[in-house]
PDB file of N, CA and C in Angstrom:
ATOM      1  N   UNK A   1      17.741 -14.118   6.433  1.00  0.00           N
ATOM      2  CA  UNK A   1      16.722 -13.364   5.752  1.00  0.00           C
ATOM      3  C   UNK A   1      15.430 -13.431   6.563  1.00  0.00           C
ATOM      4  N   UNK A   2      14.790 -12.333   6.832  1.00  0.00           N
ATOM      5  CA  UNK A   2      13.218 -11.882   7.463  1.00  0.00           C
ATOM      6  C   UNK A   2      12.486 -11.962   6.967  1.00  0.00           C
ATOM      7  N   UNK A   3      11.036 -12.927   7.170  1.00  0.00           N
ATOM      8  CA  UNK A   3      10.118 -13.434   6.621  1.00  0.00           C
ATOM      9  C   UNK A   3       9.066 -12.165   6.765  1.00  0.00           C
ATOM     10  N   UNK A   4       8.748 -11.257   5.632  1.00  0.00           N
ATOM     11  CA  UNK A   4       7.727 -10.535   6.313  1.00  0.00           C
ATOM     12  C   UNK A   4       6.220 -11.177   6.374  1.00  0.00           C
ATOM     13  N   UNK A   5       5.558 -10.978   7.653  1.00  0.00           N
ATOM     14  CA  UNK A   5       4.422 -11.166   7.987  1.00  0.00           C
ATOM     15  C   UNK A   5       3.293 -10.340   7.549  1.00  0.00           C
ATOM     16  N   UNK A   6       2.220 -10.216   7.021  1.00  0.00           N
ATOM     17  CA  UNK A   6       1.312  -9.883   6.396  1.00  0.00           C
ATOM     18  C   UNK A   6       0.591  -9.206   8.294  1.00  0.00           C
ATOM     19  N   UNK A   7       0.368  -8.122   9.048  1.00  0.00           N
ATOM     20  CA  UNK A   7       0.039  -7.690  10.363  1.00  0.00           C
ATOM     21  C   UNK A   7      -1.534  -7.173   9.862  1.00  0.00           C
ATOM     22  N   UNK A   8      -2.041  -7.193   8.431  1.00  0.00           N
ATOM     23  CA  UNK A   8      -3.651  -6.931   8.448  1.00  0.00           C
ATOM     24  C   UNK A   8      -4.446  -8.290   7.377  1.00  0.00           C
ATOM     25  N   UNK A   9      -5.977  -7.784   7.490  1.00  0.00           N
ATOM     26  CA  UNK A   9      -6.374  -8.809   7.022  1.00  0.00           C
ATOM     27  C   UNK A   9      -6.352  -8.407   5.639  1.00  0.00           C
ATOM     28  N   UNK A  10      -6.679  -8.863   4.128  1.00  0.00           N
ATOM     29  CA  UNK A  10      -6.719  -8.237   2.752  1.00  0.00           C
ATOM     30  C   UNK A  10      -7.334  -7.589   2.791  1.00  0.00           C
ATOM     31  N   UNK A  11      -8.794  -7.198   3.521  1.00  0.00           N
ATOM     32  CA  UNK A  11      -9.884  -6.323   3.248  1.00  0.00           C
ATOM     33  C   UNK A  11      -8.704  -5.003   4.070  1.00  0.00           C
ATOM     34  N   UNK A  12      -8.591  -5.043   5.069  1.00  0.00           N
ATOM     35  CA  UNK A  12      -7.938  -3.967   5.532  1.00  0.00           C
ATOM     36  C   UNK A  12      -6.730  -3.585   5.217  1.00  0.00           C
ATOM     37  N   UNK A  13      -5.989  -4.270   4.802  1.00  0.00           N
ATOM     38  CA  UNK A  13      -4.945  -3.871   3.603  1.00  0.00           C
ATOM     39  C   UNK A  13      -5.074  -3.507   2.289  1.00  0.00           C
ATOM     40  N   UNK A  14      -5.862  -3.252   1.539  1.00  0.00           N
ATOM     41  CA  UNK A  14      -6.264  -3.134   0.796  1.00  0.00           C
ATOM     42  C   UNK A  14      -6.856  -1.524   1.199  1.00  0.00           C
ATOM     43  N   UNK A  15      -7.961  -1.221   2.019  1.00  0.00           N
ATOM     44  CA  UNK A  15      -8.461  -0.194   2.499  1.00  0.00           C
ATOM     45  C   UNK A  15      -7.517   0.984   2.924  1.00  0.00           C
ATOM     46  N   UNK A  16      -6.582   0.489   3.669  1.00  0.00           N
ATOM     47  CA  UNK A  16      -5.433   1.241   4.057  1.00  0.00           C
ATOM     48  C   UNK A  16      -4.953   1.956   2.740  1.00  0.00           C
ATOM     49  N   UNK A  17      -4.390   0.665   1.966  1.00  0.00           N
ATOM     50  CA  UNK A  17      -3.854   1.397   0.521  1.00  0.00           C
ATOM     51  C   UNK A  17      -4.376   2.465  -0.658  1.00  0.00           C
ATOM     52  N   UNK A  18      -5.886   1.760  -0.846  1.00  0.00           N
ATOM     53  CA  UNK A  18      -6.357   2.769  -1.924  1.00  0.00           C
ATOM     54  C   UNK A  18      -6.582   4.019  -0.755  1.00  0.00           C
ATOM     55  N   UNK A  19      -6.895   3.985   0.100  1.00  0.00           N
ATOM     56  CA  UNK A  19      -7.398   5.461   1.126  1.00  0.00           C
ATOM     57  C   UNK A  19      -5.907   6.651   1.168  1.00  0.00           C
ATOM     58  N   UNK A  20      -4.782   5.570   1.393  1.00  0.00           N
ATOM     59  CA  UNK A  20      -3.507   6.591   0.878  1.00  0.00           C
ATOM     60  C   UNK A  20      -3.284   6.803  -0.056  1.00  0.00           C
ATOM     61  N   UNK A  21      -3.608   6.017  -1.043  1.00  0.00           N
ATOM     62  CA  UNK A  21      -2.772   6.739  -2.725  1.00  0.00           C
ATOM     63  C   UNK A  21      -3.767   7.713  -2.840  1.00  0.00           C
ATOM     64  N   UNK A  22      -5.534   7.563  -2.986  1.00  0.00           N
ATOM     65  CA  UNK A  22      -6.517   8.327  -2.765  1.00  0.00           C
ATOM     66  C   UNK A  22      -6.091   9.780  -2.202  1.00  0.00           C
ATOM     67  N   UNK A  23      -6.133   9.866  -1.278  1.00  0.00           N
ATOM     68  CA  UNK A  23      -5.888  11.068  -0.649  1.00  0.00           C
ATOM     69  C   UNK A  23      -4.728  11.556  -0.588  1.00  0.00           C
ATOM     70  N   UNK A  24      -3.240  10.362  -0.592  1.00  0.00           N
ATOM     71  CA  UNK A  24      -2.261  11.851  -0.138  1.00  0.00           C
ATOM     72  C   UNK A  24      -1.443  11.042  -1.337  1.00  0.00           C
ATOM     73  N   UNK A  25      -1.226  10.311  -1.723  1.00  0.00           N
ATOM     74  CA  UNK A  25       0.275  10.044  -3.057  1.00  0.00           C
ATOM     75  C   UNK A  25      -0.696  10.489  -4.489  1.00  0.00           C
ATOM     76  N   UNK A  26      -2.161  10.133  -4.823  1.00  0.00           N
ATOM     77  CA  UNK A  26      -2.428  10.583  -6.102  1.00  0.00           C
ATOM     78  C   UNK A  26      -2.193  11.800  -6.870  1.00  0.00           C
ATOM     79  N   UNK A  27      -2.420  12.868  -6.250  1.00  0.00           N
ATOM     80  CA  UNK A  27      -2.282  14.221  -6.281  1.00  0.00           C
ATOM     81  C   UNK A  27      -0.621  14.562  -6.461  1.00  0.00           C
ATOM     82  N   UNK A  28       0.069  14.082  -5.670  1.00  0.00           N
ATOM     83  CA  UNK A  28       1.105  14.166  -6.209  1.00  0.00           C
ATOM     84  C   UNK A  28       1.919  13.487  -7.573  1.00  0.00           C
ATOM     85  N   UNK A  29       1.708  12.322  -7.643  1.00  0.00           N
ATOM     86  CA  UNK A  29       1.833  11.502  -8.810  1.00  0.00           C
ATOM     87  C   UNK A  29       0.775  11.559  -9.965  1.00  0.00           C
ATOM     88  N   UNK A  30       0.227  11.824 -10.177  1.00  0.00           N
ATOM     89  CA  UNK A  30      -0.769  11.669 -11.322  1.00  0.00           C
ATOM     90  C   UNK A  30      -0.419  12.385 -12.842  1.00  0.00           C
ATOM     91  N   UNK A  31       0.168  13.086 -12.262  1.00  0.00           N
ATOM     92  CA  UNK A  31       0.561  14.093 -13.180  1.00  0.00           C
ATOM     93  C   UNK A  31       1.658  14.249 -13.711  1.00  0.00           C
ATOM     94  N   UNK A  32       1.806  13.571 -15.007  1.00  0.00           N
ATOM     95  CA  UNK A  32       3.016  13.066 -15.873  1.00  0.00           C
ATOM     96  C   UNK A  32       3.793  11.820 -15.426  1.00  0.00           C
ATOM     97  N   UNK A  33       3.070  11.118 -14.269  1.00  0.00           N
ATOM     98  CA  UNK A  33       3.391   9.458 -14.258  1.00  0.00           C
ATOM     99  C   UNK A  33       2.344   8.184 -14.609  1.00  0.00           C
ATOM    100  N   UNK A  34       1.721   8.811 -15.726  1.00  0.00           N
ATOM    101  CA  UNK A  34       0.751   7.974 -16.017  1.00  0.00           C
ATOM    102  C   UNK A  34       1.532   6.419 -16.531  1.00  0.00           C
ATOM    103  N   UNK A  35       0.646   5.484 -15.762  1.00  0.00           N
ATOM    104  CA  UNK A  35       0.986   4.074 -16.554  1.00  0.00           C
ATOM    105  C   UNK A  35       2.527   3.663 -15.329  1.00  0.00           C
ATOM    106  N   UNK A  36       3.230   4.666 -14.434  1.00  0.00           N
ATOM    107  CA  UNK A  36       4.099   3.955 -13.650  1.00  0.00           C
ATOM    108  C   UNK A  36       3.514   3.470 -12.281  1.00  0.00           C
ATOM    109  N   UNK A  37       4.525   2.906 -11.815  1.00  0.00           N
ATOM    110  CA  UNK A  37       3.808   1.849 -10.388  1.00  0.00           C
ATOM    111  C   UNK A  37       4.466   2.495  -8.844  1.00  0.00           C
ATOM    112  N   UNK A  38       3.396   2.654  -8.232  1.00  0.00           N
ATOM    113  CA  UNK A  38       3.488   3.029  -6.927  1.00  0.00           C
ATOM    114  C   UNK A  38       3.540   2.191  -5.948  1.00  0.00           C
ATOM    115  N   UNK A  39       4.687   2.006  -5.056  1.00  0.00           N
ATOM    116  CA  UNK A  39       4.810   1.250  -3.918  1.00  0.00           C
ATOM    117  C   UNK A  39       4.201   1.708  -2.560  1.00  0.00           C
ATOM    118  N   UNK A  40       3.455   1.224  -1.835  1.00  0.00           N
ATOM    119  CA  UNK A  40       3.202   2.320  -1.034  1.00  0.00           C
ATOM    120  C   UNK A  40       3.154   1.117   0.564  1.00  0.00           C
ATOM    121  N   UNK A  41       3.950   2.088   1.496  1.00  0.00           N
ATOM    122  CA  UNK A  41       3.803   1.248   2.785  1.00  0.00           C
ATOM    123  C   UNK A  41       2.838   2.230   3.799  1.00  0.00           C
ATOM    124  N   UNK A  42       1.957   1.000   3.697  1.00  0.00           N
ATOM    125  CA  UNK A  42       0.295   1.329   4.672  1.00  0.00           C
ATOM    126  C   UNK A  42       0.207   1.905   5.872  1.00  0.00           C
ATOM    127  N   UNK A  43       1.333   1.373   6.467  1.00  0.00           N
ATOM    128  CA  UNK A  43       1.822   1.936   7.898  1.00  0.00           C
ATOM    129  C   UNK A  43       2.198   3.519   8.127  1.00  0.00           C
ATOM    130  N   UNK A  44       3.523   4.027   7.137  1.00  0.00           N
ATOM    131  CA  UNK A  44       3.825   4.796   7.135  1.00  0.00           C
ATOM    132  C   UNK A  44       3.306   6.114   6.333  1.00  0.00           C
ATOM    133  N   UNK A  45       2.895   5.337   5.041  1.00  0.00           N
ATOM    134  CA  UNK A  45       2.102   6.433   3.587  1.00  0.00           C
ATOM    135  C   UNK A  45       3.568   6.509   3.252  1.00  0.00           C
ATOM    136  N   UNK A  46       4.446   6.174   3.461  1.00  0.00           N
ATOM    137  CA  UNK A  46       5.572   6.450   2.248  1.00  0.00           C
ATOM    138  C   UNK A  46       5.662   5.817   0.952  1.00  0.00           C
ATOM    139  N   UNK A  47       6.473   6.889   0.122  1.00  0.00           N
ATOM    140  CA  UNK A  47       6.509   5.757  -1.065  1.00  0.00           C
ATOM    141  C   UNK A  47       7.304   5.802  -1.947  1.00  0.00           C
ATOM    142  N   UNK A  48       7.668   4.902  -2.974  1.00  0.00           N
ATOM    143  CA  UNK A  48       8.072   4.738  -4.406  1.00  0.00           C
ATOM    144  C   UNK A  48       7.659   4.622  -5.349  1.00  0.00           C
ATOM    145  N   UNK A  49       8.433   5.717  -6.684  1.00  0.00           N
ATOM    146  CA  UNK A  49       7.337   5.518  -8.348  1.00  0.00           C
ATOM    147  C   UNK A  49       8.651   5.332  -9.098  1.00  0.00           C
ATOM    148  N   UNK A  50       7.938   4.156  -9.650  1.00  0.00           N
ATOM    149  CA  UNK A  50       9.254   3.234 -10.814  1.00  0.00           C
ATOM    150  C   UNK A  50       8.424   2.836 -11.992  1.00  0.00           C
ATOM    151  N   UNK A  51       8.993   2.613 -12.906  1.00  0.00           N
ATOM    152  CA  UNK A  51       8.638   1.907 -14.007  1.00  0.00           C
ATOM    153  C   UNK A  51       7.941   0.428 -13.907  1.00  0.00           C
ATOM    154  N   UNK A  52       8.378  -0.161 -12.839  1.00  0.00           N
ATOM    155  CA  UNK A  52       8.225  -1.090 -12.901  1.00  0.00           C
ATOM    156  C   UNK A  52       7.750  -1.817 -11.256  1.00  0.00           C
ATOM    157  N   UNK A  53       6.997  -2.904 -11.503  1.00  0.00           N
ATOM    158  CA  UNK A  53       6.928  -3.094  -9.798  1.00  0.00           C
ATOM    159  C   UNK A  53       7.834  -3.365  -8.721  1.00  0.00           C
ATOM    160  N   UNK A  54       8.728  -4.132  -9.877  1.00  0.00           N
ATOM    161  CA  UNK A  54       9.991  -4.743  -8.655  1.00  0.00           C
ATOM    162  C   UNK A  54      10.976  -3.676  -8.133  1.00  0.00           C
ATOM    163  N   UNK A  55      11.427  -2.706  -9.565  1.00  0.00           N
ATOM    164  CA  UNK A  55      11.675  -1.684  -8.898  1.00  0.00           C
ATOM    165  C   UNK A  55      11.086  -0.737  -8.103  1.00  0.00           C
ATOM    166  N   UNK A  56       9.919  -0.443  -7.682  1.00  0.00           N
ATOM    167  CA  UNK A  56       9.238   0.337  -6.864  1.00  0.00           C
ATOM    168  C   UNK A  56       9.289  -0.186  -5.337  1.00  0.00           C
ATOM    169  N   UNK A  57       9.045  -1.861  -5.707  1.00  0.00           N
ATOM    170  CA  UNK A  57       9.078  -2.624  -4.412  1.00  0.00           C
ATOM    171  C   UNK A  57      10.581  -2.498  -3.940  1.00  0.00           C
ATOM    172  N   UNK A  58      11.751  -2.204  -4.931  1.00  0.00           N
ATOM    173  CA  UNK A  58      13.021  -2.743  -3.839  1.00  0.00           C
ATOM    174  C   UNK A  58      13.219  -1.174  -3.330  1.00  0.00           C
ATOM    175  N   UNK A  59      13.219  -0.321  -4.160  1.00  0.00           N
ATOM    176  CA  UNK A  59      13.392   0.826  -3.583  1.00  0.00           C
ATOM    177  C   UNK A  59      12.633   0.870  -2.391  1.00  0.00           C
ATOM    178  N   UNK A  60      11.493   1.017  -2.206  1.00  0.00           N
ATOM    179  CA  UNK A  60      10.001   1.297  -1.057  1.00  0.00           C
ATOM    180  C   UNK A  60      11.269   0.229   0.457  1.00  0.00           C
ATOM    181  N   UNK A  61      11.642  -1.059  -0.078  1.00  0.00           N
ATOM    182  CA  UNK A  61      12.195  -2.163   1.169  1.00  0.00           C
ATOM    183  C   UNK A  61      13.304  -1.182   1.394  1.00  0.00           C
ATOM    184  N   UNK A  62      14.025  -0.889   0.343  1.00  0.00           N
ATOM    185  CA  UNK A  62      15.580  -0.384   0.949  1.00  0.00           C
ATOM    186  C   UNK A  62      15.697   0.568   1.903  1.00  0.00           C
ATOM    187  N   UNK A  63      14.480   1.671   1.897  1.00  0.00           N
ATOM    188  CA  UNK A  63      14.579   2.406   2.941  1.00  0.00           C
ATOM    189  C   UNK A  63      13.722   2.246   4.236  1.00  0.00           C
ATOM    190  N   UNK A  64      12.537   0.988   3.637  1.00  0.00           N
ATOM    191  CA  UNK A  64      11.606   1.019   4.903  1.00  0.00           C
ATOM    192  C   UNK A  64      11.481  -1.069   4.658  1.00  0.00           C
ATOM    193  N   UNK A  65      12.683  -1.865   5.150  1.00  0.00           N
ATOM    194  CA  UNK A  65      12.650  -2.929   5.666  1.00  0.00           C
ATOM    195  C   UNK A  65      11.530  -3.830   5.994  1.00  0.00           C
ATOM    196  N   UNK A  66      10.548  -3.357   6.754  1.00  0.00           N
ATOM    197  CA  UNK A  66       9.650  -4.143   7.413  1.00  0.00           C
ATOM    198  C   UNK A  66       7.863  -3.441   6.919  1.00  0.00           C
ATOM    199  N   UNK A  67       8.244  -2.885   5.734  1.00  0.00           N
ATOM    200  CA  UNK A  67       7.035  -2.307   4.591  1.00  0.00           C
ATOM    201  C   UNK A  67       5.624  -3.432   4.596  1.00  0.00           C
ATOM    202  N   UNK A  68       4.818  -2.741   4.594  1.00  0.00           N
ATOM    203  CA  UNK A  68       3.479  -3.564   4.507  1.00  0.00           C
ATOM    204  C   UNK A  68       3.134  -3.194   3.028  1.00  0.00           C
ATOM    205  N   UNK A  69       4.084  -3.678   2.029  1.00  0.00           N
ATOM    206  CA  UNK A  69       3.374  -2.633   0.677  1.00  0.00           C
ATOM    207  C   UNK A  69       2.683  -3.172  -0.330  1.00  0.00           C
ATOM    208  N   UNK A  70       1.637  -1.986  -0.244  1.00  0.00           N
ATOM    209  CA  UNK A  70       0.345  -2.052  -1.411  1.00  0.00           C
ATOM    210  C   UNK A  70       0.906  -1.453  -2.633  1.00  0.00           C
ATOM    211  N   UNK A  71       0.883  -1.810  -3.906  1.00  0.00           N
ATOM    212  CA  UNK A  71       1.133  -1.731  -4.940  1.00  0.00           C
ATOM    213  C   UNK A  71      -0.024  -0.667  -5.651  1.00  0.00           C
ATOM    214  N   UNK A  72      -0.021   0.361  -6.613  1.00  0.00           N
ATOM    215  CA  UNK A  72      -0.861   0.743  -7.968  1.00  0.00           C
ATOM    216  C   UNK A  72      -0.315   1.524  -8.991  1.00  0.00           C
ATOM    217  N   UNK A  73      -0.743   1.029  -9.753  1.00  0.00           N
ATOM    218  CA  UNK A  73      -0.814   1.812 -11.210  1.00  0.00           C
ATOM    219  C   UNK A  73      -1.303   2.723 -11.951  1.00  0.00           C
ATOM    220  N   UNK A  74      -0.373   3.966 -11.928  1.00  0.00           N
ATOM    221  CA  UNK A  74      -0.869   5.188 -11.754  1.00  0.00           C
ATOM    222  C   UNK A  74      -2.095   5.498 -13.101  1.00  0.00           C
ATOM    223  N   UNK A  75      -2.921   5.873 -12.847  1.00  0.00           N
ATOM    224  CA  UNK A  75      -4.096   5.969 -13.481  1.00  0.00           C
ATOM    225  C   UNK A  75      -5.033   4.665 -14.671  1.00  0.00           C
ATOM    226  N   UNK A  76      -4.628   3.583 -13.943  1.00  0.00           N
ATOM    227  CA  UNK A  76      -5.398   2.457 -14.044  1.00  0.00           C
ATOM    228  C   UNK A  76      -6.525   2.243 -12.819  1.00  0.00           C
ATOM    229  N   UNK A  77      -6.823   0.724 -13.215  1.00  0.00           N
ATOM    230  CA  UNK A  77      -8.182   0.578 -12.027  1.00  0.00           C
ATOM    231  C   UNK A  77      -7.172  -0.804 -11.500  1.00  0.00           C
ATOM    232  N   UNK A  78      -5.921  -1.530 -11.989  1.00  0.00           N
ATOM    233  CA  UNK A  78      -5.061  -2.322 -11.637  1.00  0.00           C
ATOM    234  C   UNK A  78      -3.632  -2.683 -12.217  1.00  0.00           C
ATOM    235  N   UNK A  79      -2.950  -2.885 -11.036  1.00  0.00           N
ATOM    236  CA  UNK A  79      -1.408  -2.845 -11.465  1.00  0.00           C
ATOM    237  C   UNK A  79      -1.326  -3.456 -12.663  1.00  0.00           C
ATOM    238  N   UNK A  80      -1.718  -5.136 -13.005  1.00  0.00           N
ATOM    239  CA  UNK A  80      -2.273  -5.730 -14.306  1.00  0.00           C
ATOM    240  C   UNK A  80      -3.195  -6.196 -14.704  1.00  0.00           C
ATOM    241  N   UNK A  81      -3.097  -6.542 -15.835  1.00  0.00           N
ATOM    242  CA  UNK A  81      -4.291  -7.315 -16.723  1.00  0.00           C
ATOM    243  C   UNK A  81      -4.517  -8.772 -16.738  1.00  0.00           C
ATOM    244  N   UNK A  82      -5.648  -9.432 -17.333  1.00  0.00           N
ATOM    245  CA  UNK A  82      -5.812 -10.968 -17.489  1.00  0.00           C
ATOM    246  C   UNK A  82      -6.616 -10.417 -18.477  1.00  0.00           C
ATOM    247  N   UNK A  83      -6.324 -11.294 -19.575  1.00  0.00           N
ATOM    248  CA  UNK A  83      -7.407 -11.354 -20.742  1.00  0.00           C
ATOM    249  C   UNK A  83      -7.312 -10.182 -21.720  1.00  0.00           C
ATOM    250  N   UNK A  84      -8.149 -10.314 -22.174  1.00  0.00           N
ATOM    251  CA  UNK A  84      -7.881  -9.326 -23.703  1.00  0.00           C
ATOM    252  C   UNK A  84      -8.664  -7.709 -23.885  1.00  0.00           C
ATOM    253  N   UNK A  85      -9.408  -7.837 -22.333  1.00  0.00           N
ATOM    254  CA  UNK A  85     -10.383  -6.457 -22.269  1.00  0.00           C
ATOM    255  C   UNK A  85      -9.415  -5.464 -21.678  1.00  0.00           C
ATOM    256  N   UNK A  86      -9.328  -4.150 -21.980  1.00  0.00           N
ATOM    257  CA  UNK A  86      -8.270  -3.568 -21.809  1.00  0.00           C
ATOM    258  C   UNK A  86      -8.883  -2.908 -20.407  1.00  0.00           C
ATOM    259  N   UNK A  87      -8.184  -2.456 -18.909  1.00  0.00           N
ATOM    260  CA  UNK A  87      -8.793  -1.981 -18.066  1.00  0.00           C
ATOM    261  C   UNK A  87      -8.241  -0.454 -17.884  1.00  0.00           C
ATOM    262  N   UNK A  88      -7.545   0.361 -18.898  1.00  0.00           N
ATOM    263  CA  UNK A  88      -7.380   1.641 -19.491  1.00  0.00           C
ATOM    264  C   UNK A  88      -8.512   2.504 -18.911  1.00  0.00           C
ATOM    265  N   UNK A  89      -8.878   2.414 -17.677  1.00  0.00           N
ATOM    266  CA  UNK A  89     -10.335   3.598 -17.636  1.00  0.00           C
ATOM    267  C   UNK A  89      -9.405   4.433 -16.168  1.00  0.00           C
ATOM    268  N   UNK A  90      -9.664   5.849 -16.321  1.00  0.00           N
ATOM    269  CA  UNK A  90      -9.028   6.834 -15.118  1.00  0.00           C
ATOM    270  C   UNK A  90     -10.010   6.212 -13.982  1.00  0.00           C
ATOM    271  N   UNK A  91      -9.307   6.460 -12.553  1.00  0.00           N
ATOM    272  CA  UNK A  91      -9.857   6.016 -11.835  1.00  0.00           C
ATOM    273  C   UNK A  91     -10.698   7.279 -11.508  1.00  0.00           C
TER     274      UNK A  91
END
């Protein structure tokens, strides 16, 4: 089994990610996948929308192995929550 290596720093992984769902996966997804989870590999902009994260994540690996993937939740401000304040606001 292949250990994947993390090849950016968080600030730039992170940047990479919201700048692709932003511009090229939101527009396509937004619309009637509210509340599902987007896998997205930074490198490529490809992606997966599942119900769920793990499924988004195995699908996103099965076809792209060596994935740098950023995770979101389609029309949240985060994949989850902590605490009791609800973070329900469109991005």
């Amino acid at each position: 089994m292949t250990i994947r290596q993390p090849r950016y720093s968080k600030e730039e992984f992170a940047r990479r990610g919201d700048q692709i769902y932003q511009t090229q996966i939101r527009p396509q997804v937004e619309p009637g996948s509210h509340g599902k989870i987007v896998a997205i590999d930074i490198e490529t902009g490809e992606f997966e929308v599942a119900e769920d994260t793990m499924t988004a994540t195995r699908k996103l690996r099965e076809r792209l192995p060596d994935s740098q993937t950023w995770v979101v939740r389609v029309g949240y401000r985060a994949v989850h929550r902590f605490g009791a304040r609800s973070l329900n606001e469109q991005i």
